[in-house]
N, C-alpha and C. Protein backbone atom coordinates (compact mmCIF):
# COMPACT_ATOMS: atom_id res chain seq x y z
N UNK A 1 145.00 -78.67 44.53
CA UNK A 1 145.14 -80.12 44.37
C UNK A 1 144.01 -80.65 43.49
N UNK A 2 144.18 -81.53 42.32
CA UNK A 2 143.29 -81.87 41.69
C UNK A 2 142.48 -82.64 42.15
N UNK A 3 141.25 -82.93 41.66
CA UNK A 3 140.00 -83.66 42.44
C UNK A 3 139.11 -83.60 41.47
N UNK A 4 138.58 -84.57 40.95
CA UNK A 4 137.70 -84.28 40.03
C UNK A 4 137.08 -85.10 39.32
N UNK A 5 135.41 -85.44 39.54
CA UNK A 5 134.95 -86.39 39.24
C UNK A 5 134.57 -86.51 37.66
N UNK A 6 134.65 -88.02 37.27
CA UNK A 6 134.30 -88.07 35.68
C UNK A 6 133.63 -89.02 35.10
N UNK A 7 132.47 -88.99 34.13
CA UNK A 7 132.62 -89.68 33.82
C UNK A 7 132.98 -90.64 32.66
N UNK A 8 133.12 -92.17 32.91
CA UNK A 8 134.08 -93.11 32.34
C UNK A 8 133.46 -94.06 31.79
N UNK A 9 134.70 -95.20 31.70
CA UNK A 9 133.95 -96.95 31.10
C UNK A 9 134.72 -97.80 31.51
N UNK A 10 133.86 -98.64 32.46
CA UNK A 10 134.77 -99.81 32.71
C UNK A 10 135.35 -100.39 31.36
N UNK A 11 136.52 -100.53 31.89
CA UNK A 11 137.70 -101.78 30.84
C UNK A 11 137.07 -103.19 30.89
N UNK A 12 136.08 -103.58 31.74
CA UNK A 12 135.90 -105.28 31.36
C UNK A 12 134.64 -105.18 30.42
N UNK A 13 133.72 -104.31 31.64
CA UNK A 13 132.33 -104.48 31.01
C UNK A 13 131.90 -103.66 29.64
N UNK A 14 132.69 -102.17 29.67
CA UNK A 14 132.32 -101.23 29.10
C UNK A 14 131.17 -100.40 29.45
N UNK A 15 130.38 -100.59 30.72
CA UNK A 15 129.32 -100.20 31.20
C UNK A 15 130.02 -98.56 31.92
N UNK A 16 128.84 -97.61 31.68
CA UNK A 16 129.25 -96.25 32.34
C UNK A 16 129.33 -96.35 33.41
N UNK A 17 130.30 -96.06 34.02
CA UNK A 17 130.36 -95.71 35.54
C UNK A 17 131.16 -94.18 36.08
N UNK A 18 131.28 -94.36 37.47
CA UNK A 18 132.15 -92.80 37.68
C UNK A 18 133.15 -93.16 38.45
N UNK A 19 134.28 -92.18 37.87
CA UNK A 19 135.24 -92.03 38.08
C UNK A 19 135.75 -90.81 38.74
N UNK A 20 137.01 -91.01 39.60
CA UNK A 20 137.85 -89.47 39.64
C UNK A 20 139.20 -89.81 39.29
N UNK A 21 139.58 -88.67 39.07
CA UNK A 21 140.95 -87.96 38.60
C UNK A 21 141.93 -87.07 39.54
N UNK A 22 142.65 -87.79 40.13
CA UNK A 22 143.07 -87.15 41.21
C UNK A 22 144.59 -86.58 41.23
N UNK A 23 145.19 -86.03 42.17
CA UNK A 23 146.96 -85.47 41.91
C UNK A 23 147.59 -86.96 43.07
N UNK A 24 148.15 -87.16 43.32
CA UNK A 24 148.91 -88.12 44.23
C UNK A 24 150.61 -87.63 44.14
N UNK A 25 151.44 -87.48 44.88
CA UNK A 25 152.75 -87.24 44.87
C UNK A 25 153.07 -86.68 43.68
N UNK A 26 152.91 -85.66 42.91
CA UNK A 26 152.98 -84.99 42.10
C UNK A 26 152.52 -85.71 40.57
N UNK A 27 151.77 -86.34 40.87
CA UNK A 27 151.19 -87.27 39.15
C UNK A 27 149.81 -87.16 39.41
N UNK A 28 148.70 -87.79 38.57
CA UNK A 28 147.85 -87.78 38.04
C UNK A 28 147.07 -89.03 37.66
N UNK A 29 146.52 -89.56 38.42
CA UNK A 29 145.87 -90.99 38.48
C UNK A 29 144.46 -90.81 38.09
N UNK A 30 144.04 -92.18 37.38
CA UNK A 30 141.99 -92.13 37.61
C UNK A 30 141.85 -93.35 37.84
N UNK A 31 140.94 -93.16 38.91
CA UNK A 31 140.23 -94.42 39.70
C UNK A 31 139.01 -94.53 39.43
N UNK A 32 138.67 -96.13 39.34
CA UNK A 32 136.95 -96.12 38.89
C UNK A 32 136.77 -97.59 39.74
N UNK A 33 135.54 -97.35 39.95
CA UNK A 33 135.11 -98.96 40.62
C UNK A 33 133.32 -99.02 40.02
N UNK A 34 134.10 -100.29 39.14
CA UNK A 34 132.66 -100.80 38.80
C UNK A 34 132.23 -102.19 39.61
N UNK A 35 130.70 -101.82 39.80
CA UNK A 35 130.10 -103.01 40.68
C UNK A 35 130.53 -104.47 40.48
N UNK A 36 130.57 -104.78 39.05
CA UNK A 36 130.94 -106.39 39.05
C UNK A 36 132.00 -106.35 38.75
N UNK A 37 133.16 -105.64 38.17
CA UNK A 37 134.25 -106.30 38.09
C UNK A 37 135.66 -105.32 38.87
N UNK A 38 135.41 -104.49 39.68
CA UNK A 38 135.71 -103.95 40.86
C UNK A 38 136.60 -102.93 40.31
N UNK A 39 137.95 -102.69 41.21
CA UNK A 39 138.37 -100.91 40.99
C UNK A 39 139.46 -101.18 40.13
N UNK A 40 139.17 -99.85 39.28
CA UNK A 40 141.08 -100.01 38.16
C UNK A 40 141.03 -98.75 38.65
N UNK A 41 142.45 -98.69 38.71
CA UNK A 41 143.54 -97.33 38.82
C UNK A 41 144.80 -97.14 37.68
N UNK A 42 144.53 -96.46 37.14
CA UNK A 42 145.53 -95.62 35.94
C UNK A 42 145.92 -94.44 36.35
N UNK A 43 147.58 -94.67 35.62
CA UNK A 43 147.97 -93.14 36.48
C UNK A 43 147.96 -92.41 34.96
N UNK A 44 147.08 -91.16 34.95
CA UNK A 44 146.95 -89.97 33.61
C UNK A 44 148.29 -89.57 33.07
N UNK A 45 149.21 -88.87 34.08
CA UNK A 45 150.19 -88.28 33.92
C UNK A 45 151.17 -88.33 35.10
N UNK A 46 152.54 -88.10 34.41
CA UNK A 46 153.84 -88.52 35.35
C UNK A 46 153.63 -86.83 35.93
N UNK A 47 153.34 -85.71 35.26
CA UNK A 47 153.45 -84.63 35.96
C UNK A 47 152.51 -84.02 35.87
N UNK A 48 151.55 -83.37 37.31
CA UNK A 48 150.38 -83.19 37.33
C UNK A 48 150.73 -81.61 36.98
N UNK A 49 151.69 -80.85 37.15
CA UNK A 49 151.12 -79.46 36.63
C UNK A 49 151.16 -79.06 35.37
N UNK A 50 151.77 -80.53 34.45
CA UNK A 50 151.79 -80.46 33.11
C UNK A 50 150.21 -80.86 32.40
N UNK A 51 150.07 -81.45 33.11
CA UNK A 51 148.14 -82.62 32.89
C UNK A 51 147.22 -81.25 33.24
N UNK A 52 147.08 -80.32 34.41
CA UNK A 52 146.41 -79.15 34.74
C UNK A 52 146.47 -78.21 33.56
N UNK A 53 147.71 -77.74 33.00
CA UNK A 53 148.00 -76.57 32.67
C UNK A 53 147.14 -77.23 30.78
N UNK A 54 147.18 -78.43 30.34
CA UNK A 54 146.64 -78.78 29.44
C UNK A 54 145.16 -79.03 29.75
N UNK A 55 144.78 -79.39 30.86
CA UNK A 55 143.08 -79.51 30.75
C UNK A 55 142.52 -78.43 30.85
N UNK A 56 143.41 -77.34 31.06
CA UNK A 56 142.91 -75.90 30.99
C UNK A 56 142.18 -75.61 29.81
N UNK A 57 142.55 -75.95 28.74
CA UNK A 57 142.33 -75.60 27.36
C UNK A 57 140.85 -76.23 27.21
N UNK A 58 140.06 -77.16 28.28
CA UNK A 58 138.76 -77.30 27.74
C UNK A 58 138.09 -76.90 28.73
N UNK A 59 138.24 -75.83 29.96
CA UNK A 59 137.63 -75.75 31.09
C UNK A 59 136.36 -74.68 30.83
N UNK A 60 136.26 -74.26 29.66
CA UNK A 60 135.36 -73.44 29.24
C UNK A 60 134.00 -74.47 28.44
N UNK A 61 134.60 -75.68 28.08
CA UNK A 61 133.38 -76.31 27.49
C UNK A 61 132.34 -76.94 28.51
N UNK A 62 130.87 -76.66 27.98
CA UNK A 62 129.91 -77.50 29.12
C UNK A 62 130.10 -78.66 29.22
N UNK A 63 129.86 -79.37 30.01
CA UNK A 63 130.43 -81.04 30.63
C UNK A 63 129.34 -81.55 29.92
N UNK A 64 130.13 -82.81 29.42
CA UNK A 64 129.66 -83.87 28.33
C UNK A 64 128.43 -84.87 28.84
N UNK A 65 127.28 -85.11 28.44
CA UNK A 65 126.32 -85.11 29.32
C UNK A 65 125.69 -86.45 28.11
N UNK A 66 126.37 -86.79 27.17
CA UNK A 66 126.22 -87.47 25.86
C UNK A 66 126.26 -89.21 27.00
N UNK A 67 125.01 -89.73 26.03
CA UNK A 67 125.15 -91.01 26.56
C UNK A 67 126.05 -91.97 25.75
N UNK A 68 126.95 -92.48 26.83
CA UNK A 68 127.56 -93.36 25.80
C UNK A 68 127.19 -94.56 24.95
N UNK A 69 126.25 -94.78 25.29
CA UNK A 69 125.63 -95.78 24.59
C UNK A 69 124.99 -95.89 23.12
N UNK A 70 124.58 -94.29 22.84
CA UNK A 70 124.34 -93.72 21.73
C UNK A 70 125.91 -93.66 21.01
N UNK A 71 126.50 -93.21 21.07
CA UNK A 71 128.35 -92.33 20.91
C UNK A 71 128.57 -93.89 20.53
N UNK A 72 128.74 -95.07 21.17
CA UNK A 72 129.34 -96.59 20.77
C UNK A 72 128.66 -97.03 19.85
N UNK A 73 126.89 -96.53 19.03
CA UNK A 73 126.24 -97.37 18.27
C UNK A 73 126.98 -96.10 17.00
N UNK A 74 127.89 -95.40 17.10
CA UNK A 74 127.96 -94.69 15.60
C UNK A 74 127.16 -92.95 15.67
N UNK A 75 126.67 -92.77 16.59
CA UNK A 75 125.58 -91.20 16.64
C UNK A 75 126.54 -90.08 16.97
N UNK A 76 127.13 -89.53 15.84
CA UNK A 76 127.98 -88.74 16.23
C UNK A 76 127.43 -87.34 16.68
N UNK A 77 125.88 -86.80 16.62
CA UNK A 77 125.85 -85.88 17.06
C UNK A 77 124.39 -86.35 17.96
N UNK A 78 125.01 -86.77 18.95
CA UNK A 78 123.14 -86.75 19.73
C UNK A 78 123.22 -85.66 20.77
N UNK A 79 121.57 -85.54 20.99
CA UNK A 79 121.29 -84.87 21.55
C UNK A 79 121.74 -83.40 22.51
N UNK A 80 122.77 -84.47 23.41
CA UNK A 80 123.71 -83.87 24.41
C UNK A 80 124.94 -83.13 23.74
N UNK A 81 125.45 -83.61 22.60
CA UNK A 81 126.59 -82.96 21.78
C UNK A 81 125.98 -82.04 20.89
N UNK A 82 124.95 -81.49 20.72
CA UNK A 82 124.30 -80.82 19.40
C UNK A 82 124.37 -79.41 20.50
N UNK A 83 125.22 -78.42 20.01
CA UNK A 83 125.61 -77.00 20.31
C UNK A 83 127.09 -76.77 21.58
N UNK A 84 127.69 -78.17 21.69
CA UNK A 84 128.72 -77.67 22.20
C UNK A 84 129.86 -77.28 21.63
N UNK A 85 130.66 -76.43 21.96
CA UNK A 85 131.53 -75.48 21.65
C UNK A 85 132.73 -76.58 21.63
N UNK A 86 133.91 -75.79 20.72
CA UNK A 86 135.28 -76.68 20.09
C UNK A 86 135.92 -75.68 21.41
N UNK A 87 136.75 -76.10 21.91
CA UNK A 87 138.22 -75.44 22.49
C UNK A 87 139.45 -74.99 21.86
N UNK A 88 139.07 -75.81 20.87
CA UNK A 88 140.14 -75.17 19.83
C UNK A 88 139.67 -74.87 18.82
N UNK A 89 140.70 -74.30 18.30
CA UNK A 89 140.57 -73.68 16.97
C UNK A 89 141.52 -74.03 15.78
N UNK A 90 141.93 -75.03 15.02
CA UNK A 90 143.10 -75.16 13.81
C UNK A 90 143.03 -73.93 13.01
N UNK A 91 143.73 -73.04 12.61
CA UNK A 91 143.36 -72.82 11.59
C UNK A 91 144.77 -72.78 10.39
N UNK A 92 144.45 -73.64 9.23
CA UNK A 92 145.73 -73.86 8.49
C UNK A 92 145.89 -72.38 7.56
N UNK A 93 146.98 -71.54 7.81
CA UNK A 93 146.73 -70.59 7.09
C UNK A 93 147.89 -70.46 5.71
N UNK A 94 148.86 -71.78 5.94
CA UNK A 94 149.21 -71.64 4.29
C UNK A 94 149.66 -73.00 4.26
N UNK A 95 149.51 -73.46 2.97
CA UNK A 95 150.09 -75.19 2.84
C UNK A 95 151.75 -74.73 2.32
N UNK A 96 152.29 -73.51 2.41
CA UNK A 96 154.03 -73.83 2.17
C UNK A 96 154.82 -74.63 3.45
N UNK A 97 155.79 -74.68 3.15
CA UNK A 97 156.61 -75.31 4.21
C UNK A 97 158.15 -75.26 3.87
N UNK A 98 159.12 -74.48 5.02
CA UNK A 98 160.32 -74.64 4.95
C UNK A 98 161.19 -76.09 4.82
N UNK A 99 159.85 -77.07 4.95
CA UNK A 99 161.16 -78.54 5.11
C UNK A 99 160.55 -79.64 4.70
N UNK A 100 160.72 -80.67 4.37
CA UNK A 100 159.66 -81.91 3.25
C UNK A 100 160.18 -83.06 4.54
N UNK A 101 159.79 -83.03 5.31
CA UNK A 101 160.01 -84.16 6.42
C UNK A 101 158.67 -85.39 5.47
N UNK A 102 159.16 -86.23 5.19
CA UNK A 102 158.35 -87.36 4.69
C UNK A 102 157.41 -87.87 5.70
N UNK A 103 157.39 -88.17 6.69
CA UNK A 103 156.57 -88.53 8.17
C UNK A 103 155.52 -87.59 8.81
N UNK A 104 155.51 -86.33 8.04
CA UNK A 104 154.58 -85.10 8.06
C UNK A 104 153.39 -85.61 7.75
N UNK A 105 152.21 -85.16 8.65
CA UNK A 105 150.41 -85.35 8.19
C UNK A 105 150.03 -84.18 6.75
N UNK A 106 150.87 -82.68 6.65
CA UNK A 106 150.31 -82.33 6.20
C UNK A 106 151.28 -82.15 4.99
N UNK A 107 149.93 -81.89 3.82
CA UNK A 107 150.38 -82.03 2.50
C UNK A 107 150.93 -80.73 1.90
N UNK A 108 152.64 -80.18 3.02
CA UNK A 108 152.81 -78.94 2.53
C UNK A 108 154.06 -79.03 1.31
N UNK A 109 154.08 -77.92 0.38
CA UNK A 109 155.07 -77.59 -0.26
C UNK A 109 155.58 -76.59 -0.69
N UNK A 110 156.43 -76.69 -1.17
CA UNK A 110 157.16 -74.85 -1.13
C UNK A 110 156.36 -74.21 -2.07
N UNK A 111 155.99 -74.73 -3.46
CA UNK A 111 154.76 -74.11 -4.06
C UNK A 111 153.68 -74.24 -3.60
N UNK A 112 153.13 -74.32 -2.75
CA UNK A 112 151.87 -74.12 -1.77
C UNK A 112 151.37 -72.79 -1.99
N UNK A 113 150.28 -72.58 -1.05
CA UNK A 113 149.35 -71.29 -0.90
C UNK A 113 149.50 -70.92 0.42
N UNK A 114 149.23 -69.40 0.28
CA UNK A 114 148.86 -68.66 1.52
C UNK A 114 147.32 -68.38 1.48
N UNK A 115 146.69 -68.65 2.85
CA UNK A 115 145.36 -68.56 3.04
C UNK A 115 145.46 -66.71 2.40
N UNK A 116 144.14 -66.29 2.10
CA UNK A 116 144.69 -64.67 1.66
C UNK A 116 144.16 -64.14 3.63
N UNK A 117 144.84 -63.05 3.15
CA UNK A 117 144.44 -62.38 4.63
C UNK A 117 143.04 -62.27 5.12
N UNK A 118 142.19 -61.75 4.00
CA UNK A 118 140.75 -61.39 4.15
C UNK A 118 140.24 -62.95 4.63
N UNK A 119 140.64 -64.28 4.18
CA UNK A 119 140.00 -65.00 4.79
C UNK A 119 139.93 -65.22 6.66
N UNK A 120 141.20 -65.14 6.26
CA UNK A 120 141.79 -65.20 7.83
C UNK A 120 141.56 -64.52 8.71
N UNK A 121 141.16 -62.84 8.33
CA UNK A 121 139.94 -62.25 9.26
C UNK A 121 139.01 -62.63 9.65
N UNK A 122 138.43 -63.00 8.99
CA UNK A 122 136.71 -63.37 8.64
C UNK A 122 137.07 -64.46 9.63
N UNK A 123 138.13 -65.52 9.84
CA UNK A 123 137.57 -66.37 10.51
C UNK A 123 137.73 -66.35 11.92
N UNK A 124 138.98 -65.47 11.96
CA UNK A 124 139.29 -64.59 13.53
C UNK A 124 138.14 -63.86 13.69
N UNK A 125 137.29 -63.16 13.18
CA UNK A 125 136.26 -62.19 13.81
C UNK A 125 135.29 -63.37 13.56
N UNK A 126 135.16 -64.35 13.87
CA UNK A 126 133.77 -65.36 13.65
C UNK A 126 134.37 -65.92 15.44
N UNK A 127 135.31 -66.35 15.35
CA UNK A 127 135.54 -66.62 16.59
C UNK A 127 135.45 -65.83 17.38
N UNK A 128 135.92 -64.72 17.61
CA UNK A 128 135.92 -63.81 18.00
C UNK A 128 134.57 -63.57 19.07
N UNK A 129 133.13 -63.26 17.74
CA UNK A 129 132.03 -63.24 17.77
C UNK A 129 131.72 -64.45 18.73
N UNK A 130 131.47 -65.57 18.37
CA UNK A 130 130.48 -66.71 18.58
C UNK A 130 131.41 -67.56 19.87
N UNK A 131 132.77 -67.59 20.15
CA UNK A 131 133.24 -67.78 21.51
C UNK A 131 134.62 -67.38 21.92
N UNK A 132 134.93 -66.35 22.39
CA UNK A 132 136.52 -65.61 22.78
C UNK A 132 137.10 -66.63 23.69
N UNK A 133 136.17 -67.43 23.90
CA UNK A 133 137.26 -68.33 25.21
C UNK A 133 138.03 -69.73 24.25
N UNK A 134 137.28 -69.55 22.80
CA UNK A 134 138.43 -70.76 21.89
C UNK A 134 139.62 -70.43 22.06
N UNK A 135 140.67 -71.34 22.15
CA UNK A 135 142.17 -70.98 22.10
C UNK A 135 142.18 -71.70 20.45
N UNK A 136 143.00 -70.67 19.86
CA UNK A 136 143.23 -70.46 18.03
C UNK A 136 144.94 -71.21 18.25
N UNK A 137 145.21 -72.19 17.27
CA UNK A 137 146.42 -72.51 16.99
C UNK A 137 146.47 -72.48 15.38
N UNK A 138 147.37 -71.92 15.10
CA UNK A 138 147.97 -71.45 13.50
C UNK A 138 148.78 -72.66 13.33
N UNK A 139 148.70 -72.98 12.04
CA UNK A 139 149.24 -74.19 11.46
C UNK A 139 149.53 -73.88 9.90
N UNK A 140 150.06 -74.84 9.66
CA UNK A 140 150.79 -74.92 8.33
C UNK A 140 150.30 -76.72 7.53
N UNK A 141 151.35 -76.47 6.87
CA UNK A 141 152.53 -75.84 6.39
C UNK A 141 153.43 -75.08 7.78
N UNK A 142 154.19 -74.39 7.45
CA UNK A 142 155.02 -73.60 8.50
C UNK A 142 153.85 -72.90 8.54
N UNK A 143 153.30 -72.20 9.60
CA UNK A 143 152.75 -70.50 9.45
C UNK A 143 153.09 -69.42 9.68
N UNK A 144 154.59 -69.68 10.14
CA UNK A 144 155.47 -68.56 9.96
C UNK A 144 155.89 -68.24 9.27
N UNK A 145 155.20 -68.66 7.77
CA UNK A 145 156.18 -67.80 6.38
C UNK A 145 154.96 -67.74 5.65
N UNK A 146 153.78 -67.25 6.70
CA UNK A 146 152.86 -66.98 5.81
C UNK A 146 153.40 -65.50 5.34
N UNK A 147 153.01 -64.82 4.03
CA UNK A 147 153.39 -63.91 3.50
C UNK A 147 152.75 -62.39 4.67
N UNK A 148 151.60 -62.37 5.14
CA UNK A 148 150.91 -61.72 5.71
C UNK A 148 150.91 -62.39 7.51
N UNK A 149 151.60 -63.29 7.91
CA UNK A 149 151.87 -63.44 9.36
C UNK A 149 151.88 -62.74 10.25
N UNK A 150 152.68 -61.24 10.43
CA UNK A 150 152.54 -60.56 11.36
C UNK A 150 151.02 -59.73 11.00
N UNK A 151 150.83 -59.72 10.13
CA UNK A 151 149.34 -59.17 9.73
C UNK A 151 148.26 -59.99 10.75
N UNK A 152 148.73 -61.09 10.76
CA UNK A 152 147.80 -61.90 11.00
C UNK A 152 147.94 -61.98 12.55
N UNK A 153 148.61 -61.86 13.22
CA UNK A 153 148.87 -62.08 14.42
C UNK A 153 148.84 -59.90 15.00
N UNK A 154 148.87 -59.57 14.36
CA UNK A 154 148.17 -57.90 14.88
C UNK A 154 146.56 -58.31 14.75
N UNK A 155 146.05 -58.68 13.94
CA UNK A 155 144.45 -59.14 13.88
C UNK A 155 143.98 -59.83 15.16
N UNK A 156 144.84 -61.17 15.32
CA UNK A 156 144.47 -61.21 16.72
C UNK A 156 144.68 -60.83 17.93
N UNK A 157 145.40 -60.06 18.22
CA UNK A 157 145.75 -59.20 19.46
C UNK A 157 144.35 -57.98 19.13
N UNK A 158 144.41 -56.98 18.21
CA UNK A 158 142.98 -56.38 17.74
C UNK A 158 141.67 -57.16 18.84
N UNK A 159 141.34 -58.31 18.53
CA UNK A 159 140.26 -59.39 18.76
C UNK A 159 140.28 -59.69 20.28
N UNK A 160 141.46 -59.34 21.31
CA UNK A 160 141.26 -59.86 21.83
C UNK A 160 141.63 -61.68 22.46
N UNK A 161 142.20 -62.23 21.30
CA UNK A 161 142.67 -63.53 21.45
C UNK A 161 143.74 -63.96 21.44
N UNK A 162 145.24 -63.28 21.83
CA UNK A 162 146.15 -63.21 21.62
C UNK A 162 146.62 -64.42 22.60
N UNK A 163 145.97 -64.23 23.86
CA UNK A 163 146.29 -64.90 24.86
C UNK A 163 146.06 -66.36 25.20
N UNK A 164 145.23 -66.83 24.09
CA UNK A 164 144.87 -68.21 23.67
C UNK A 164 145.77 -68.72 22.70
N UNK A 165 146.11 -68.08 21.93
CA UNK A 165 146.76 -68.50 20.58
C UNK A 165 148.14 -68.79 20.86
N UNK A 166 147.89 -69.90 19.99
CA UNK A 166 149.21 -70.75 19.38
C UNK A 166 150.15 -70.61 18.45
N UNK A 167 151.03 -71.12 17.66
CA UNK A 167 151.76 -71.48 16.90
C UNK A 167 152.55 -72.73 16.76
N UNK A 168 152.10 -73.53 15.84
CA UNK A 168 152.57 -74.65 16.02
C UNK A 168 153.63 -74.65 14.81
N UNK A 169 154.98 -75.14 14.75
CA UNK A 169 156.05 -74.51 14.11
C UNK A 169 157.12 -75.39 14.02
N UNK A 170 157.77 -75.71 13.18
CA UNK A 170 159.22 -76.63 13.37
C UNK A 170 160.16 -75.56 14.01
N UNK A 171 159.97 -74.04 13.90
CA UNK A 171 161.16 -73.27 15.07
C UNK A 171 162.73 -73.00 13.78
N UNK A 172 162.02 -73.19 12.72
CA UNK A 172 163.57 -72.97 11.92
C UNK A 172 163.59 -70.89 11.58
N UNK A 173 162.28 -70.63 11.45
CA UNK A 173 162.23 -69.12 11.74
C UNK A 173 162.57 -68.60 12.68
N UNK A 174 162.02 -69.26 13.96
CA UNK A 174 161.91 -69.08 15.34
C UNK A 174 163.51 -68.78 15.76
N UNK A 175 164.50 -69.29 14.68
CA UNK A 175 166.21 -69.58 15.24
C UNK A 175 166.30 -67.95 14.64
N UNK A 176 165.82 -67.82 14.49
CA UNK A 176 166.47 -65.89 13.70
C UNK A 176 165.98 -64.79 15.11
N UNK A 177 167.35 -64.23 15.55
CA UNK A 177 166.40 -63.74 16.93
C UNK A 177 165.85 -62.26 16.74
N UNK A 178 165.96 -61.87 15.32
CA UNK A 178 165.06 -60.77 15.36
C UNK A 178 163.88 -60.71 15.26
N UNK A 179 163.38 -62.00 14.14
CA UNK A 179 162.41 -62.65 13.91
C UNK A 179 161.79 -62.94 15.74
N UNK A 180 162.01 -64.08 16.11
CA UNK A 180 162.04 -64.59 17.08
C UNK A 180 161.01 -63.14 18.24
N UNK A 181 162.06 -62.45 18.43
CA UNK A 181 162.19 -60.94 19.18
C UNK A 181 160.67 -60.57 18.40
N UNK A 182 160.16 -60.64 17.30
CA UNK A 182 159.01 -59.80 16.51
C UNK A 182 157.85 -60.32 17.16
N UNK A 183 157.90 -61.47 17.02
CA UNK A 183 156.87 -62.70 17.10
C UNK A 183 156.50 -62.08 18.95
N UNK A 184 157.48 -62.58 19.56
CA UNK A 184 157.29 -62.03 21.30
C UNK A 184 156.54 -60.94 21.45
N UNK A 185 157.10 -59.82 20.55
CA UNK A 185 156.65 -58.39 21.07
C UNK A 185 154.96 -58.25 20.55
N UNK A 186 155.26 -59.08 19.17
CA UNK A 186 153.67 -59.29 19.06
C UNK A 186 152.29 -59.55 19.81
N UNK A 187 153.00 -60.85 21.38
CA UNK A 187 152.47 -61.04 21.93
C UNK A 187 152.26 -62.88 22.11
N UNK A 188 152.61 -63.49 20.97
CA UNK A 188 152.51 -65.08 21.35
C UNK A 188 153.74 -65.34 21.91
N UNK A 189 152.83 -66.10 23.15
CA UNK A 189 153.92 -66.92 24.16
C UNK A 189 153.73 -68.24 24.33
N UNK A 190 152.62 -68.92 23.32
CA UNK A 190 153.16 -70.33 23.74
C UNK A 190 153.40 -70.95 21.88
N UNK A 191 153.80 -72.14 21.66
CA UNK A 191 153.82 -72.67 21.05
C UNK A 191 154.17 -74.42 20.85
N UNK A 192 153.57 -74.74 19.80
CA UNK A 192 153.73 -76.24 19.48
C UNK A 192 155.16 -76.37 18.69
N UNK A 193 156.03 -77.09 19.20
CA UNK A 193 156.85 -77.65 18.22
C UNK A 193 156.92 -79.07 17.69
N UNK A 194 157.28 -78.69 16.51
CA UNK A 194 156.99 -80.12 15.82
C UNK A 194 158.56 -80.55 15.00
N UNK A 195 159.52 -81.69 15.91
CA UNK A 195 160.81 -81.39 15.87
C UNK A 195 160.91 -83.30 15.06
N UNK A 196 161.43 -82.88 13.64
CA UNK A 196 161.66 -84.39 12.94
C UNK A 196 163.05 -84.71 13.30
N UNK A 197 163.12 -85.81 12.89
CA UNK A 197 164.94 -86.42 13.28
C UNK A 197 164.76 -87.33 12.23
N UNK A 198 165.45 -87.46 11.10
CA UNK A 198 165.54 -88.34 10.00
C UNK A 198 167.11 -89.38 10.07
N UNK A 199 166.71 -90.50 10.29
CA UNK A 199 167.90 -91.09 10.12
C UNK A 199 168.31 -91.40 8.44
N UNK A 200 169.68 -91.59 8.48
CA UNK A 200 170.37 -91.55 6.79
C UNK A 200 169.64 -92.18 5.79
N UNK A 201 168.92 -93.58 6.64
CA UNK A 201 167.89 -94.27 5.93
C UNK A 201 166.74 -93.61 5.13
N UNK A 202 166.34 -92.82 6.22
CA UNK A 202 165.22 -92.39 5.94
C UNK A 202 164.95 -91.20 5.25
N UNK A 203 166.24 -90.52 5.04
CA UNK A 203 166.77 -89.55 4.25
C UNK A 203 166.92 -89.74 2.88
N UNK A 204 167.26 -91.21 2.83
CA UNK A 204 167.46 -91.40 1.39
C UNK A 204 169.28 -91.28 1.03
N UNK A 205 169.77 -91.56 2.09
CA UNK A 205 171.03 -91.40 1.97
C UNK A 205 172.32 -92.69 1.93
């Protein structure tokens, strides 16, 4: 059952105070009570083993110890933040892309690049090195049509990090089930999908 103290900012004052984060009938609430302008309750999440299974991904970083008061005047690296570790890892390993969704952040195209492989070692064995508990998500462009992909995903199983790693993917490779079947046996089991819906408008139609 979750339980877990944090800390927060009051909504009136903005003054630090503490908070917890608790499970209640299968959701995910945080409660805070500040001295002068008394208790707020927000519920985090409608499903708490969905809210758990995602705060997992930072349970390896040291607890944030940064004053907020510094962090609100603009100090993006004080004191308390100077050597803590990322939880994640992006790494974009080609700007191609199977599909020109206009509403896309990234600037992919079919004449795009593939990261070369040798980079993409180098940056798997840096992680590797300096913290195995990052979870690595592959990105694009697609990064399933990187030219060297399964290359790249034997590198990280090699490393050790298979079990962190991502793929974040529109899933139009993912529909080929031999493909599909490769990717598994490789070893990635989770992934991001990133699913557009264009109406005729917006198509240009």
């Amino acid at each position: 059952m979750l339980n877990r103290e944090v800390r927060t900012i009051c909504p009136s004052c903005n003054k630090l105070i503490t908070g917890k984060v608790y499970e209640e009938k299968g959701k995910v609430f945080l409660e805070k009570a500040c001295p002068e302008d008394g208790v707020f309750r927000d519920m985090l999440s409608s499903n708490a083993g969905l809210f758990q299974d995602r705060m997992s991904l930072l349970d390896h970083v040291s607890p944030n110890r940064c004053s907020m008061e510094k962090c609100r005047k603009g100090i993006f690296k004080c004191q308390d933040h100077i050597g803590r570790k990322s939880p994640l890892a992006f790494i974009e390993i080609t700007t191609r892309c199977n599909m020109r969704c206009p509403v896309c952040y990234a600037n992919a195209a079919e004449k795009g690049k593939d990261m070369p492989l040798e980079d993409v070692t180098r940056i798997i064995d840096t992680i590797a090195a300096e913290d195995p508990n990052t979870h690595i998500i592959l990105i694009g462009g697609e990064p399933t049509i990187h030219k060297d992909f399964f290359s790249i995903l034997d590198k990280i199983k090699k490393t050790n990090l298979m079990k962190r790693t991502f793929i974040a993917t529109n899933g139009i490779t993912l529909a080929d089930k031999e493909f599909c079947k490769k990717v598994h046996e490789a070893g990635i089991k989770k992934f991001y999908l990133g699913l557009m819906v264009l109406t005729e408008k917006l198509a240009g139609k």
